[in-house]
N, C-alpha and C. Protein backbone atom coordinates (compact mmCIF):
# COMPACT_ATOMS: atom_id res chain seq x y z
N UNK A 1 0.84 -1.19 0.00
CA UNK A 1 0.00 0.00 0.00
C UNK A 1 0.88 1.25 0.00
N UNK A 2 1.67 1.26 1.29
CA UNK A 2 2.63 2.73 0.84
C UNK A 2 3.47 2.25 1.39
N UNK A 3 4.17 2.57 0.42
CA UNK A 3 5.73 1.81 0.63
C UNK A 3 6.89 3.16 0.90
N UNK A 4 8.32 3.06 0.85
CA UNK A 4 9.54 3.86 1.05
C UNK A 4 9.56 4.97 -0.17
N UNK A 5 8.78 4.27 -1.64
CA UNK A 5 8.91 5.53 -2.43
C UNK A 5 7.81 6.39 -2.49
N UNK A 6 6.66 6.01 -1.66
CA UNK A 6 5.61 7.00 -1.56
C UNK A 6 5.92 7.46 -0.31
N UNK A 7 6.51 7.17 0.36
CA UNK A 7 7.28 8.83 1.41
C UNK A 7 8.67 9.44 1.18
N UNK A 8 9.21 8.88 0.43
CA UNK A 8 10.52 9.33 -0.19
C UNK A 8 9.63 10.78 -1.49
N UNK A 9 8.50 10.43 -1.97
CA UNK A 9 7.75 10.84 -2.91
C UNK A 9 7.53 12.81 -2.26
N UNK A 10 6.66 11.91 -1.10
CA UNK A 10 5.77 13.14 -0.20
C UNK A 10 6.85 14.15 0.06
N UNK A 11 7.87 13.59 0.77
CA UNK A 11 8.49 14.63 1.44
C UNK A 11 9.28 15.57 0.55
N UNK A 12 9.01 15.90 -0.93
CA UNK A 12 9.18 16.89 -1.50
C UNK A 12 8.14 17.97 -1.32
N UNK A 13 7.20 17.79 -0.73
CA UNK A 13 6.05 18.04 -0.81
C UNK A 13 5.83 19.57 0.64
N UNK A 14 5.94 20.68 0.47
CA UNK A 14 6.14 21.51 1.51
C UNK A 14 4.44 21.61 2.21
N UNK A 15 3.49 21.49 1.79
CA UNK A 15 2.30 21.32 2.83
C UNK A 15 1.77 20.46 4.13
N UNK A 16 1.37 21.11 5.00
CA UNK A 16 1.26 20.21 6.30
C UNK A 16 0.76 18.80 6.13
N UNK A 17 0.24 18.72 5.14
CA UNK A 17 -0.54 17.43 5.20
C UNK A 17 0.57 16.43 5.44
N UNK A 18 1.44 16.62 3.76
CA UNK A 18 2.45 15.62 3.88
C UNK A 18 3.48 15.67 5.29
N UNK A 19 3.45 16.11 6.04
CA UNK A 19 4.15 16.11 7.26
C UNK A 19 3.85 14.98 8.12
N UNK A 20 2.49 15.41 8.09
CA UNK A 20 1.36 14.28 8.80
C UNK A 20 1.70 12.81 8.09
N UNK A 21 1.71 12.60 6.76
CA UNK A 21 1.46 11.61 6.20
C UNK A 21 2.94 10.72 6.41
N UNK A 22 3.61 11.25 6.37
CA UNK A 22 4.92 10.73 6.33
C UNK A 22 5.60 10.23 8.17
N UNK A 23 4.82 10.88 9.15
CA UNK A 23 4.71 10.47 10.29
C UNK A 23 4.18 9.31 10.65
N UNK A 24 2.87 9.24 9.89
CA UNK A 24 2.16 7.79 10.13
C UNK A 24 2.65 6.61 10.01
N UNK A 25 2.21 5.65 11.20
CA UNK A 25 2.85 4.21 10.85
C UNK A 25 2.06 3.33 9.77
N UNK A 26 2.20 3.33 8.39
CA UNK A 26 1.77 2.86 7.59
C UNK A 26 1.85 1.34 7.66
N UNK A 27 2.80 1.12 8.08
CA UNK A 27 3.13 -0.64 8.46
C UNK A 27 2.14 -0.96 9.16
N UNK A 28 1.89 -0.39 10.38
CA UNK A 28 1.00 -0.63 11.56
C UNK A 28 -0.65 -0.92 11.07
N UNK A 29 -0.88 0.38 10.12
CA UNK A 29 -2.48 0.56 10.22
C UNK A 29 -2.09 -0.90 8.38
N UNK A 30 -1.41 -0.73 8.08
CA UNK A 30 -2.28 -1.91 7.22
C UNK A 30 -1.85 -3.31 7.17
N UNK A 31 -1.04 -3.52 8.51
CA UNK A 31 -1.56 -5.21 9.83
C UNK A 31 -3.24 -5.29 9.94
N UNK A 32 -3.47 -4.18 10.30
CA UNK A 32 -4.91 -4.27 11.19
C UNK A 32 -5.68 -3.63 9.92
N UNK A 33 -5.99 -2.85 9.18
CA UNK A 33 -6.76 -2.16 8.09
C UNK A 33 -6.19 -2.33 6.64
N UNK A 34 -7.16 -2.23 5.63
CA UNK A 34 -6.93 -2.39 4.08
C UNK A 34 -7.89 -0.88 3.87
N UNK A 35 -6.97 -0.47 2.62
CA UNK A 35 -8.21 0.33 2.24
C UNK A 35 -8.06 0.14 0.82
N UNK A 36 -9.26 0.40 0.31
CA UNK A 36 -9.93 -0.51 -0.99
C UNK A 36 -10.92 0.79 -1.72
N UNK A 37 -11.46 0.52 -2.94
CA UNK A 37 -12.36 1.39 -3.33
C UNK A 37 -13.93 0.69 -2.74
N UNK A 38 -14.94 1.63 -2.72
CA UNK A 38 -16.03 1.19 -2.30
C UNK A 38 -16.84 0.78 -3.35
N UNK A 39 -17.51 -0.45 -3.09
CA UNK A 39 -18.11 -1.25 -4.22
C UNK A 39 -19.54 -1.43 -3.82
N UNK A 40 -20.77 -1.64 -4.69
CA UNK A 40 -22.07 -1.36 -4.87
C UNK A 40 -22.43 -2.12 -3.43
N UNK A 41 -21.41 -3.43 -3.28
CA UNK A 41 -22.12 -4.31 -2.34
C UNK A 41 -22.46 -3.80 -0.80
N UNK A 42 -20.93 -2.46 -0.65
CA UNK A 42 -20.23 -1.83 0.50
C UNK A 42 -21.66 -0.76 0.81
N UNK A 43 -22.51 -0.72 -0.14
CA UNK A 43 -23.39 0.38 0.32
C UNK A 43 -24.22 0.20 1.45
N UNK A 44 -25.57 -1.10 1.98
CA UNK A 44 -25.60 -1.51 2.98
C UNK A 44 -24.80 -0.93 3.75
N UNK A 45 -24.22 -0.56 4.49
CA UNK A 45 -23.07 -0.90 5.69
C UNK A 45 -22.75 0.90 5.63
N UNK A 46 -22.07 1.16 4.64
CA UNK A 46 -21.78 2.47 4.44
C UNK A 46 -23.36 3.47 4.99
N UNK A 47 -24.47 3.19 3.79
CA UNK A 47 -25.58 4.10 4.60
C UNK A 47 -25.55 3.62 5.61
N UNK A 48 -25.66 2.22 6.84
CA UNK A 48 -25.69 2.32 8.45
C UNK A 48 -24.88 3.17 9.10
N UNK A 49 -23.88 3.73 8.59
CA UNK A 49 -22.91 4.02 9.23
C UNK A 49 -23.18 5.72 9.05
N UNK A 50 -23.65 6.17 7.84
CA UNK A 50 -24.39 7.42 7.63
C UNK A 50 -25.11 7.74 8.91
N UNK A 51 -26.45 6.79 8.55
CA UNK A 51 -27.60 6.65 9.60
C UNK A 51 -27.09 7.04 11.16
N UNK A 52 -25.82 6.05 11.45
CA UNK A 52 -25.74 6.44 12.71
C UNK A 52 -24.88 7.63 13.12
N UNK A 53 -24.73 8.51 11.79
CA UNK A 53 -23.23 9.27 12.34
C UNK A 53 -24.08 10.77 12.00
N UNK A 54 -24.92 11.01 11.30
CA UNK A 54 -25.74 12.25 11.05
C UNK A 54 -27.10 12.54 11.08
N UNK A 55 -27.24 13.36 11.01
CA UNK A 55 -28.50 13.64 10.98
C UNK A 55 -29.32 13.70 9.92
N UNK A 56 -28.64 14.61 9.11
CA UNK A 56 -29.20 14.24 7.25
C UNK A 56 -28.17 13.51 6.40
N UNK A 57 -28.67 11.90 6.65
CA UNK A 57 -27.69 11.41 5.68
C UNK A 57 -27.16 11.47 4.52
N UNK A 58 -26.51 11.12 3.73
CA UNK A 58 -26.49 10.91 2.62
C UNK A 58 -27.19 9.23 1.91
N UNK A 59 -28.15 9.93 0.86
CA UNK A 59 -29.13 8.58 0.66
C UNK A 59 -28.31 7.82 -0.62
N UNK A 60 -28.56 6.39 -0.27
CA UNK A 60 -27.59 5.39 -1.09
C UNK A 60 -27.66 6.04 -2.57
N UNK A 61 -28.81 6.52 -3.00
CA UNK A 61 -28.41 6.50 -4.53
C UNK A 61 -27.76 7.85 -4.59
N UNK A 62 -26.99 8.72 -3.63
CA UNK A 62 -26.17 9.74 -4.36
C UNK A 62 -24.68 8.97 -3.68
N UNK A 63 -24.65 7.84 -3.14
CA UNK A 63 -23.19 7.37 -3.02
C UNK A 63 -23.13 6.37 -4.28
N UNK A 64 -24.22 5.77 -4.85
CA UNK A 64 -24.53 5.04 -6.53
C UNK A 64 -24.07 5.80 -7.29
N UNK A 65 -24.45 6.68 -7.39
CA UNK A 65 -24.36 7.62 -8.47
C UNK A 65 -23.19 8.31 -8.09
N UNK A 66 -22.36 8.48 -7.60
CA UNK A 66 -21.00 9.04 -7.49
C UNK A 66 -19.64 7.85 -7.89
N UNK A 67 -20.28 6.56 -7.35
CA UNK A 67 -19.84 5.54 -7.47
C UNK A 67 -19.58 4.61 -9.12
N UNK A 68 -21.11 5.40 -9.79
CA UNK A 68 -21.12 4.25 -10.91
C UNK A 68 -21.10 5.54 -12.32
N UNK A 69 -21.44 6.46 -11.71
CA UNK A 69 -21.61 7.33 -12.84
C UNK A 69 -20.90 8.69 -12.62
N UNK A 70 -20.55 9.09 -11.89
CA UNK A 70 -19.72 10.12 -11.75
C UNK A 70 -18.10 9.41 -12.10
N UNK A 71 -17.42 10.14 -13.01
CA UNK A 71 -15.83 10.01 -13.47
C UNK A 71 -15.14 10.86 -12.31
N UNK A 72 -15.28 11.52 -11.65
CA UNK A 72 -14.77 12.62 -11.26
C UNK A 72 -14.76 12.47 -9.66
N UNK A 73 -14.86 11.47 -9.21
CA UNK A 73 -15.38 10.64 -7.80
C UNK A 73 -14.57 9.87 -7.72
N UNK A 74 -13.95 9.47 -6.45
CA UNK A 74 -13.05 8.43 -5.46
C UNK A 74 -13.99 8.30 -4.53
N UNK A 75 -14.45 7.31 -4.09
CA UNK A 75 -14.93 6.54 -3.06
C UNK A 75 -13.95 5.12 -1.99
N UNK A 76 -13.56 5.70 -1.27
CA UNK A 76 -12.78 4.74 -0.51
C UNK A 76 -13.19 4.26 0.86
N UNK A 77 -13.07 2.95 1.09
CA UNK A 77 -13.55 2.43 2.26
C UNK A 77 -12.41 1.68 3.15
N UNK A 78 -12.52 1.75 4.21
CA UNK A 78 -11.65 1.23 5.09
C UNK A 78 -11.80 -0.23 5.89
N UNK A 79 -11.68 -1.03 5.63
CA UNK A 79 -11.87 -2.45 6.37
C UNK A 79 -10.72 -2.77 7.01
N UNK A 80 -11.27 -3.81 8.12
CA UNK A 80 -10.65 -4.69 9.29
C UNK A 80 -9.69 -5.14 8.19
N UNK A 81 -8.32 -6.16 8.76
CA UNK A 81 -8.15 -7.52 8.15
C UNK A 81 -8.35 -8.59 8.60
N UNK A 82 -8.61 -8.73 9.92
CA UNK A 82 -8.93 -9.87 10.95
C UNK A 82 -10.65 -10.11 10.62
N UNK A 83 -10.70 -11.42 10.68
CA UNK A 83 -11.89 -12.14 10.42
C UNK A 83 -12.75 -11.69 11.88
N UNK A 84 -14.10 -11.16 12.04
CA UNK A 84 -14.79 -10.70 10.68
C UNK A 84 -14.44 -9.99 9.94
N UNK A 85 -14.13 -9.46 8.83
CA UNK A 85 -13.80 -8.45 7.95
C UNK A 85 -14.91 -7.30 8.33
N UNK A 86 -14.58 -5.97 8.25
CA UNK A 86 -15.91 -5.13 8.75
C UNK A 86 -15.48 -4.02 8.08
N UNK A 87 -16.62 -3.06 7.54
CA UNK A 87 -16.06 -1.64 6.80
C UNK A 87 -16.18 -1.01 7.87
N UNK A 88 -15.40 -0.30 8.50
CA UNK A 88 -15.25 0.79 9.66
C UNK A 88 -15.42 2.16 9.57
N UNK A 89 -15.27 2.20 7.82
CA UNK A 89 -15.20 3.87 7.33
C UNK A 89 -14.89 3.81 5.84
N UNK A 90 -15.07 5.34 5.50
CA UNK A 90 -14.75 5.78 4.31
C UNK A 90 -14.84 7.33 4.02
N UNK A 91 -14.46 7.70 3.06
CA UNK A 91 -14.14 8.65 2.47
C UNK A 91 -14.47 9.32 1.25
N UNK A 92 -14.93 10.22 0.57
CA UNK A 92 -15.11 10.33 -0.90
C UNK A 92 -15.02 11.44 -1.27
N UNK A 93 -14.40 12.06 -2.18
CA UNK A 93 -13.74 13.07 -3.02
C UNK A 93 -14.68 13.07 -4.95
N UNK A 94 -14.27 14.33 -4.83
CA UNK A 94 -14.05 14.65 -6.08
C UNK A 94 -13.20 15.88 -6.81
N UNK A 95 -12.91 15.82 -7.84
CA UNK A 95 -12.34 16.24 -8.47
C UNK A 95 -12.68 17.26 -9.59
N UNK A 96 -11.97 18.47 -9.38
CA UNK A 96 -12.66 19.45 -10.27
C UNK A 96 -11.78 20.21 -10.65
N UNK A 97 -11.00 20.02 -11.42
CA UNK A 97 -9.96 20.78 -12.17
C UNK A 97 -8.69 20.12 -11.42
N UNK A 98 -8.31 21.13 -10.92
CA UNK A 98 -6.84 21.57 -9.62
C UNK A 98 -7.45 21.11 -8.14
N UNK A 99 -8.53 21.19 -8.16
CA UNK A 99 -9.24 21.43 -6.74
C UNK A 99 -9.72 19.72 -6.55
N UNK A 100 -9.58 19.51 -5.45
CA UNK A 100 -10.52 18.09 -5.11
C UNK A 100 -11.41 18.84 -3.66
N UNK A 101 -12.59 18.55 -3.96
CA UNK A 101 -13.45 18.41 -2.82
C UNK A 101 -13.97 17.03 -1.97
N UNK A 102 -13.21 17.15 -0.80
CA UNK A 102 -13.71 16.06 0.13
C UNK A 102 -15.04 16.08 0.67
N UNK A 103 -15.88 15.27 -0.18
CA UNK A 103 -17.34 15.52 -0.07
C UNK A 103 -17.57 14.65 1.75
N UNK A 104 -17.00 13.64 1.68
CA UNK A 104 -17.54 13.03 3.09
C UNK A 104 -16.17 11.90 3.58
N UNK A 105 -15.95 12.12 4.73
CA UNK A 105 -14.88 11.46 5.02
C UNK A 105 -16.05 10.92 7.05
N UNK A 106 -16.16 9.57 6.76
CA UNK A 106 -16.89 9.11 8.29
C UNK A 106 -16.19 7.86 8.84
N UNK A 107 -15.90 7.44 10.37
CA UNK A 107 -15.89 6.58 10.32
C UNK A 107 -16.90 5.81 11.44
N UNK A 108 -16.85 4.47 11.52
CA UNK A 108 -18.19 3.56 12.63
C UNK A 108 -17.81 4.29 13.83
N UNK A 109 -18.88 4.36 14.60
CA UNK A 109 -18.64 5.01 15.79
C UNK A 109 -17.87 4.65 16.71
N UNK A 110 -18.01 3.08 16.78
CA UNK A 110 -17.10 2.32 17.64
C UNK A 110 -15.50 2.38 17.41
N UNK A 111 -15.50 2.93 16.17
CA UNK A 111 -13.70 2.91 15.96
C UNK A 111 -13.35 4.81 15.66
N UNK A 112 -14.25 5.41 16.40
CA UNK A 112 -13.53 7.17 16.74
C UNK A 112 -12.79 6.95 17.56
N UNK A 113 -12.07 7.76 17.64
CA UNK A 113 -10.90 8.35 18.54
C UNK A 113 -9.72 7.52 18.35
N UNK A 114 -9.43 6.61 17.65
CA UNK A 114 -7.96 5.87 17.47
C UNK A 114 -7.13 5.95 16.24
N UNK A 115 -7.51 7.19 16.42
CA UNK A 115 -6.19 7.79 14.79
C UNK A 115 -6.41 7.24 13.77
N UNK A 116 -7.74 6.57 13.40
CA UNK A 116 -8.27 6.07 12.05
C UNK A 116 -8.40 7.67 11.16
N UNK A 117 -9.48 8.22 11.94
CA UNK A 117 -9.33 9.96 10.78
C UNK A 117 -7.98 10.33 10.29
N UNK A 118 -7.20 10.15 10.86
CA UNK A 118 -5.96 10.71 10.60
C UNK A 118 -5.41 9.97 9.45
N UNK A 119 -5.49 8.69 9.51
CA UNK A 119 -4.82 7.75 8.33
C UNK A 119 -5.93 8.01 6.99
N UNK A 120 -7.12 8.12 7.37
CA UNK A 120 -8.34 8.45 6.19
C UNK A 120 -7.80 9.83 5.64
N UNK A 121 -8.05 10.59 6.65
CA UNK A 121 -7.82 11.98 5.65
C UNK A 121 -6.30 12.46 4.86
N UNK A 122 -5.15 11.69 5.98
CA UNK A 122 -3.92 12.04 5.19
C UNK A 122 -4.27 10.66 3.39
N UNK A 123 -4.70 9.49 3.91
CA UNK A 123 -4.92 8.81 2.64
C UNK A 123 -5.70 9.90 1.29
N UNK A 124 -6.84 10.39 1.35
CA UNK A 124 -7.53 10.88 0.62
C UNK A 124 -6.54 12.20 0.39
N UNK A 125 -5.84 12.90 0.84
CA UNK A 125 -5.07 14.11 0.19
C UNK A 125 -4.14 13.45 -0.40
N UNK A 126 -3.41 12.42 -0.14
CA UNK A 126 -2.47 12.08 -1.00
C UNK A 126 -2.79 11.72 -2.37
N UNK A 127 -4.41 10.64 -2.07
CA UNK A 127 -4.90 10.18 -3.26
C UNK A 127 -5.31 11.83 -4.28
N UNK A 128 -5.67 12.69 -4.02
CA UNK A 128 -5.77 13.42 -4.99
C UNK A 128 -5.27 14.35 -4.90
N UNK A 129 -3.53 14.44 -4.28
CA UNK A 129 -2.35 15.13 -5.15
C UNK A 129 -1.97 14.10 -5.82
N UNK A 130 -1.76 13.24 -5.92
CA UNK A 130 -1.67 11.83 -7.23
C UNK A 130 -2.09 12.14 -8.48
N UNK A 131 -3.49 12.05 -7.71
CA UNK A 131 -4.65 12.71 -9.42
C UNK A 131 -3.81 14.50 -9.83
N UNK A 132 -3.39 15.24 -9.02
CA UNK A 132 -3.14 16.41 -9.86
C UNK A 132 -3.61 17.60 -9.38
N UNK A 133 -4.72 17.11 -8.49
CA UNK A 133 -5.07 19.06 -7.43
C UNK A 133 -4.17 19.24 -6.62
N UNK A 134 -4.30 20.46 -6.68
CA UNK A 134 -3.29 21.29 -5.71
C UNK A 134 -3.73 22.16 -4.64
N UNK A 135 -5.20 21.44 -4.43
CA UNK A 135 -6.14 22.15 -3.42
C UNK A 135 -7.08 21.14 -3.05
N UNK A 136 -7.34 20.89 -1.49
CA UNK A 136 -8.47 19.97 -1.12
C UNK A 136 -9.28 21.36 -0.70
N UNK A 137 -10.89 20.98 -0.13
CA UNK A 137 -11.64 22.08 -0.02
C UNK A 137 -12.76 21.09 0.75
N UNK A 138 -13.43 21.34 1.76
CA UNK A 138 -14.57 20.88 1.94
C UNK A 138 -15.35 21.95 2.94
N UNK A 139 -16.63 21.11 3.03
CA UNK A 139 -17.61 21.64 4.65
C UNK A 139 -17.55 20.86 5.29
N UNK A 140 -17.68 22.11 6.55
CA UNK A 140 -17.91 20.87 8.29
C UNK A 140 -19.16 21.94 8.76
N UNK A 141 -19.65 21.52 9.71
CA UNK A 141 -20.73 22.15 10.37
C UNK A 141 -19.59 23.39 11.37
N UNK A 142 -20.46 24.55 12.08
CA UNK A 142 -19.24 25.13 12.33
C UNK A 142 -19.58 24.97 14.21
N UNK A 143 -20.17 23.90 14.18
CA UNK A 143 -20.18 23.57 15.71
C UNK A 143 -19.36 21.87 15.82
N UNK A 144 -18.60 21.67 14.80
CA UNK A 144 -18.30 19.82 14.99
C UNK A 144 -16.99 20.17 15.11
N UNK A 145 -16.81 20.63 16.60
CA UNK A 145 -15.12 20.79 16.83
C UNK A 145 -14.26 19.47 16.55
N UNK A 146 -14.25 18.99 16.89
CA UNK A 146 -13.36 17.60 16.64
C UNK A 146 -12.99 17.69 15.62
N UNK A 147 -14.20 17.61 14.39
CA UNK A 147 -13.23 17.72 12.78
C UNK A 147 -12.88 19.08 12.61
N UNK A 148 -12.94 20.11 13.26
CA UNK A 148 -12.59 21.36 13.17
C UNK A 148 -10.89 21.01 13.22
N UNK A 149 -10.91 20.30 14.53
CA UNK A 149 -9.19 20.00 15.28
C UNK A 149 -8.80 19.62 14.10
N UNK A 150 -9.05 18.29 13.43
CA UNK A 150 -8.63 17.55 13.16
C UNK A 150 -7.82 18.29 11.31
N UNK A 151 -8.93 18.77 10.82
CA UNK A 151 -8.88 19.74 9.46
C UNK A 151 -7.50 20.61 9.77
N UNK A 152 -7.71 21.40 10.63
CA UNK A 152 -6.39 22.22 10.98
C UNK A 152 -5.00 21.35 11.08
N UNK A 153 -4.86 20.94 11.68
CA UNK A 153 -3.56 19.80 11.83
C UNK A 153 -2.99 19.46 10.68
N UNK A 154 -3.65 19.12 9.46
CA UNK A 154 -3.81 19.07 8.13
C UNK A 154 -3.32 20.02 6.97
N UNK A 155 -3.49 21.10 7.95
CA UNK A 155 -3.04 22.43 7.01
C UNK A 155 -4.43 23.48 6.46
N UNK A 156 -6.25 22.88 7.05
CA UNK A 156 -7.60 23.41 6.29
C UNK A 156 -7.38 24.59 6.94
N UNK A 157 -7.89 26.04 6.21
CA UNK A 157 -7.59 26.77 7.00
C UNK A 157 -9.50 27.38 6.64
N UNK A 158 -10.22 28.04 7.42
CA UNK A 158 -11.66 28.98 7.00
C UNK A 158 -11.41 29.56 5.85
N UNK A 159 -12.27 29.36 4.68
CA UNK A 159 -11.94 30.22 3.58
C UNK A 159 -13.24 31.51 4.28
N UNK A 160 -14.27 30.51 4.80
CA UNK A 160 -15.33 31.22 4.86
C UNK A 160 -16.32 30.95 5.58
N UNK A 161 -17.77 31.23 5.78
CA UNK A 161 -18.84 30.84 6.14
C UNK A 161 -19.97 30.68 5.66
N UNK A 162 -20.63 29.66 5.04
CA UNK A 162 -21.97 29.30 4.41
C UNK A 162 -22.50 29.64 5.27
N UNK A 163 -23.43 30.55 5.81
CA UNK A 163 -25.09 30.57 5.70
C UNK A 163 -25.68 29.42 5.91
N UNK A 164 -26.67 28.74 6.66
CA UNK A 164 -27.60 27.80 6.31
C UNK A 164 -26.99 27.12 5.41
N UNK A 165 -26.25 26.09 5.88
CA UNK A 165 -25.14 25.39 4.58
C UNK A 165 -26.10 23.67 4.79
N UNK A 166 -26.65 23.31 6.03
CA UNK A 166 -26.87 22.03 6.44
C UNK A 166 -28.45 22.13 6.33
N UNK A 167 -29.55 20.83 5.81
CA UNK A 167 -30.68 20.70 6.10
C UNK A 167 -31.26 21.26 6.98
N UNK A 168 -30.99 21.59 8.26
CA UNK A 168 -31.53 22.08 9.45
C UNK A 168 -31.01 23.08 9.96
N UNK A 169 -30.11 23.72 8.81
CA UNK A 169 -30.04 25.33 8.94
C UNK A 169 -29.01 25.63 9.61
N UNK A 170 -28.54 25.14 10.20
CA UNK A 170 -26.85 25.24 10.40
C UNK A 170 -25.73 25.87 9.68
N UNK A 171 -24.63 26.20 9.80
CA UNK A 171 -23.93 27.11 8.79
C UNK A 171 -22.43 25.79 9.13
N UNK A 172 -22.24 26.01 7.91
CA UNK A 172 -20.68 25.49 7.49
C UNK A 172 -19.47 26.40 7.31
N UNK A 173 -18.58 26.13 7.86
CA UNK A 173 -17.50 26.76 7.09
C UNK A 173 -16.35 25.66 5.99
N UNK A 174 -16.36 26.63 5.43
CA UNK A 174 -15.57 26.21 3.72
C UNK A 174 -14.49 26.19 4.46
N UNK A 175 -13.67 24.94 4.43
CA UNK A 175 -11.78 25.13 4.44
C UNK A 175 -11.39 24.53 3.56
N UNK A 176 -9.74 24.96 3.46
CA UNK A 176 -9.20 24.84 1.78
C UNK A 176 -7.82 24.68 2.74
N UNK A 177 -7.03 23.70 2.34
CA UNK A 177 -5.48 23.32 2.42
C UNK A 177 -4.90 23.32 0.84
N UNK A 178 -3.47 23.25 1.13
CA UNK A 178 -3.09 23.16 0.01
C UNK A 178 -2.72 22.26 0.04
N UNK A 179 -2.50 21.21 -1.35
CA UNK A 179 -1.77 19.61 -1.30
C UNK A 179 -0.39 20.04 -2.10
N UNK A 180 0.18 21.00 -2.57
CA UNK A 180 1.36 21.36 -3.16
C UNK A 180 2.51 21.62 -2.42
């Protein structure tokens, strides 16, 4: 999965992310985790994991349709390797020029807090400085400190503030890192 020339790679790389990425024990998390693209079957499991992690989920046919018909979409999921095999999480991006937007990055509730986000989100910036952006960008709600922490560490900085950005009227703020 990542080997000596994909951190020999990164560390040309002057943005915080790659700092992060090149710290991680990559050996470690893929003993215990694989990460894979997400496949039609992974949906089950993925919406439970929606269901239990938000309030307005995201409904299976816009993770279908990002999945089967969108070109411009990475969908990645994170599984156990120890029997049972279990999806714990995932991630999904897209791509829009230079820019990738991290549309949703979640993981099972039972596996927060053990530096899984950290290996997801440095995975997904690497995966699309690969592809060629030179900018990740997403929303968070602007009351979900945790991924607030977590975005910063990363290098996300506030571009801004949406307005009523969430179903129930909540406001987001826009952050933007650089992957260059």
């Amino acid at each position: 999965m990542i080997d000596a020339s994909v951190v020999t790679a990164i560390r040309q790389v002057e943005a915080p992310w790659a700092r992060i990425f090149e710290r991680l024990d990559w050996s470690a998390f893929g003993t215990q985790y694989r990460l894979g693209r997400m496949r039609p079957t992974d949906l089950e499991t993925v919406f439970a994991i929606e269901r239990q992690t938000y309030r307005d989920p995201w409904p299976r046919y816009t993770f279908l349709y990002e999945m089967l018909e969108n070109p411009k979409a990475v969908l990645r999921v994170i599984r156990t390797r120890t029997p049972p095999v279990r999806l714990v999480g995932y991630f999904t991006l897209r791509l829009e020029k230079s820019l990738a937007h991290l549309t949703n990055i979640t993981l099972h509730p039972e596996y927060r807090g053990q530096g899984l986000g950290h290996y997801a989100l440095a995975y997904a910036m690497y995966l699309a400085w690969t592809l060629g952006a030179q900018t990740m960008y997403l929303e968070v709600r602007v009351h979900n400190e945790r991924a607030i922490r977590l975005y910063r560490k990363f290098g996300f900085r506030t571009a801004r503030i949406i307005p009523h950005y969430y179903p129930d009227g909540e406001d987001a703020l826009r952050m933007e890192a650089p992957l260059v």
